[in-house]
C-alpha atoms as a PDB file:
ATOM      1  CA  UNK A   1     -95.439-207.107  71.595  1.00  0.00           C
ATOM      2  CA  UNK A   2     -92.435-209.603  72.713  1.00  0.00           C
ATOM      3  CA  UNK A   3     -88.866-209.402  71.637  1.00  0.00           C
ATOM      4  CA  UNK A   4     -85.815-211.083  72.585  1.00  0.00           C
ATOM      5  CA  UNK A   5     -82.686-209.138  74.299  1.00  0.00           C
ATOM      6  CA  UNK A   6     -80.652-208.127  71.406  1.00  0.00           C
ATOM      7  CA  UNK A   7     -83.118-207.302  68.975  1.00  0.00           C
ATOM      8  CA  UNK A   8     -83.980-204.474  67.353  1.00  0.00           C
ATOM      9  CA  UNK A   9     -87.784-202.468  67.457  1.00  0.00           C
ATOM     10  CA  UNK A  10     -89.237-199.686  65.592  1.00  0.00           C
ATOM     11  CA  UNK A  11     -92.697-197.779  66.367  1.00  0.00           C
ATOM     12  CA  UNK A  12     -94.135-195.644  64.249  1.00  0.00           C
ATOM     13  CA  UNK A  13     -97.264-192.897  64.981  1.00  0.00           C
ATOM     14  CA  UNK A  14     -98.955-191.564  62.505  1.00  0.00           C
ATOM     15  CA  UNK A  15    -100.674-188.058  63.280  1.00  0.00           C
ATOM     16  CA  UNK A  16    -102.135-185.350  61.350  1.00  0.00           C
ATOM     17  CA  UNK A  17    -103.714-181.748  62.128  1.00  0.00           C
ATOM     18  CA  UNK A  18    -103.747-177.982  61.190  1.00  0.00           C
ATOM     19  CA  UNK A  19    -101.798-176.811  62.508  1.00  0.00           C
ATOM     20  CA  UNK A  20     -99.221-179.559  61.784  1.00  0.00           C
ATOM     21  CA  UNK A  21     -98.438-181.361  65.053  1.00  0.00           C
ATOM     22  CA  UNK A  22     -95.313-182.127  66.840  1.00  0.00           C
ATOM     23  CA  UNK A  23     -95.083-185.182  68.182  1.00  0.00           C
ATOM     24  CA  UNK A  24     -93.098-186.544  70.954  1.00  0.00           C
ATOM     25  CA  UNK A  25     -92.903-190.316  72.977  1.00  0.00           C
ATOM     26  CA  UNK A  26     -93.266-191.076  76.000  1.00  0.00           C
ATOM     27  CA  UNK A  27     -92.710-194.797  77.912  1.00  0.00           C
ATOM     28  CA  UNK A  28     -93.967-195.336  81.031  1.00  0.00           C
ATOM     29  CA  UNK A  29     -95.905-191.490  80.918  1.00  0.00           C
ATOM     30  CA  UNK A  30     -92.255-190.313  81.205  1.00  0.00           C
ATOM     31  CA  UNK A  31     -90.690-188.528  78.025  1.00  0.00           C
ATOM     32  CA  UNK A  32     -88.549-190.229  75.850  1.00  0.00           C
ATOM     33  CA  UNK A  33     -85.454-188.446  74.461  1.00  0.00           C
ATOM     34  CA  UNK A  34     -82.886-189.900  71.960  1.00  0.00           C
ATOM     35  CA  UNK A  35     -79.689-191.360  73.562  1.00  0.00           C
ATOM     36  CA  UNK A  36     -77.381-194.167  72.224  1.00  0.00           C
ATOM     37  CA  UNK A  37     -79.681-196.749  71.499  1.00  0.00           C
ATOM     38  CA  UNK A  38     -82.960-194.800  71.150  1.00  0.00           C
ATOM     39  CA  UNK A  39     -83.845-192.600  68.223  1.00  0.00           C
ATOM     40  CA  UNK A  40     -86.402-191.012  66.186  1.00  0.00           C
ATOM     41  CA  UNK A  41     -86.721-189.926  62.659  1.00  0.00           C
ATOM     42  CA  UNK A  42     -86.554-186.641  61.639  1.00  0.00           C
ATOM     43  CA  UNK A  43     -90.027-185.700  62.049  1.00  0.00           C
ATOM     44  CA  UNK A  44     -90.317-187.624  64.817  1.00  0.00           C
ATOM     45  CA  UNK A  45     -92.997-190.364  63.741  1.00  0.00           C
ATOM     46  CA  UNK A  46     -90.667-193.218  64.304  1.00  0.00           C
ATOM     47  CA  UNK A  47     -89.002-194.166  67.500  1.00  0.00           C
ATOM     48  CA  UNK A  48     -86.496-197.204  66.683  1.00  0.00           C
ATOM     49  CA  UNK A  49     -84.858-199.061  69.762  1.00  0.00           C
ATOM     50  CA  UNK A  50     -81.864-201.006  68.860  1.00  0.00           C
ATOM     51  CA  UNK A  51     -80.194-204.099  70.754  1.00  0.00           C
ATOM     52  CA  UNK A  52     -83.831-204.065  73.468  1.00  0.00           C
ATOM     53  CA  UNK A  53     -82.760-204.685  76.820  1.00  0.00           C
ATOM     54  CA  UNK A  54     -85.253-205.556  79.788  1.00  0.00           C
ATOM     55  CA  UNK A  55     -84.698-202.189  81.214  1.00  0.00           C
ATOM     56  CA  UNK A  56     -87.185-201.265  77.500  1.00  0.00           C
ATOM     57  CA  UNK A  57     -90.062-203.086  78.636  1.00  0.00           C
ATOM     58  CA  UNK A  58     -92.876-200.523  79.279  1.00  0.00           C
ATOM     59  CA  UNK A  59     -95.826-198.685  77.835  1.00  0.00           C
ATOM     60  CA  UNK A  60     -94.515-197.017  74.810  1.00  0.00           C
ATOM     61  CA  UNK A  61     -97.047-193.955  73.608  1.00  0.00           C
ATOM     62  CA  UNK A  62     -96.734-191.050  71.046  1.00  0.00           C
ATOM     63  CA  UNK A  63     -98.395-187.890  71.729  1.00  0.00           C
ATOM     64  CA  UNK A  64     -98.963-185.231  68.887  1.00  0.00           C
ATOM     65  CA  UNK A  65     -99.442-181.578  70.285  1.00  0.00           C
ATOM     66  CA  UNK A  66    -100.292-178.264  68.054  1.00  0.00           C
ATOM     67  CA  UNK A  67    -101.135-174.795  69.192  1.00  0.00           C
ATOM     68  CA  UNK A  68    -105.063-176.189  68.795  1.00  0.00           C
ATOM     69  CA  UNK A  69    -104.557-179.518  71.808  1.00  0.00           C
ATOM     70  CA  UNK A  70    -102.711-182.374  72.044  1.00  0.00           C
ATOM     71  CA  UNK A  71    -103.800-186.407  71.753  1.00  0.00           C
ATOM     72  CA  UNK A  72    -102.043-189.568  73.090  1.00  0.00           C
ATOM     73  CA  UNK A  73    -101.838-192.544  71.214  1.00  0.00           C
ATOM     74  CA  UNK A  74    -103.217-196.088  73.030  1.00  0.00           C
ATOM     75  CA  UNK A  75    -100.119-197.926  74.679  1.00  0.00           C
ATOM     76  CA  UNK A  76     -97.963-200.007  72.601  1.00  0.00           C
ATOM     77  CA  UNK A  77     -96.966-202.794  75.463  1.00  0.00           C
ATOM     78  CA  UNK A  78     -93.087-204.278  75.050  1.00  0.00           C
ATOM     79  CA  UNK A  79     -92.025-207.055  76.685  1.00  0.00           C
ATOM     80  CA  UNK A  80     -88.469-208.400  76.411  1.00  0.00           C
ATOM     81  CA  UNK A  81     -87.886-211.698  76.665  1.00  0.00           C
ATOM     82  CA  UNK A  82     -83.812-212.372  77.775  1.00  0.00           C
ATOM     83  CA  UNK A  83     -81.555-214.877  76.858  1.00  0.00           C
ATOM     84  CA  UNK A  84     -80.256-217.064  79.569  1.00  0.00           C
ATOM     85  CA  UNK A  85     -76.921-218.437  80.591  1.00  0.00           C
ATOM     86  CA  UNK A  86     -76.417-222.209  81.978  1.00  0.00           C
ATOM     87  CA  UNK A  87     -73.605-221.692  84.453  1.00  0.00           C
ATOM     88  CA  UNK A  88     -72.077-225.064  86.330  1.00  0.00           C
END
């Protein structure tokens, strides 16, 4: 998916098991965690990005884990697109 600098995204992951699963995000195979721009609902099934900078672009993935295993979504690709400046 595209989106221009500024703009706002919001993933969601939808996972079920028994046990329940807790699920977590990753970008890039590194772990996401919530800070300032980044969050996550309270169970964790949304990850919403506000104001997307280029430093967001990435491989965005959920993984669900449970006492039983764990599963990885397929990538969700973002690229951001950035505004540009005519300087003279």
């Amino acid at each position: 998916m595209t989106r221009t600098e500024g703009s706002n995204l919001a993933l969601s992951c939808n996972a079920s098991g028994n046990p329940a699963p807790t699920i977590s995000w990753t970008r890039d195979g590194s772990p996401l965690n919530a800070s300032g721009r980044i969050s996550f609902s309270d169970d964790n099934k949304q990850l919403t990005i506000t104001n997307v900078s280029r430093t967001d672009s990435g491989e965005y993935q959920c993984v669900a884990k449970n006492k039983i295993g764990s599963d990885t979504s397929k990538s969700a690709s973002l690229n951001v697109q950035c505004k540009f400046n005519i300087l003279f």
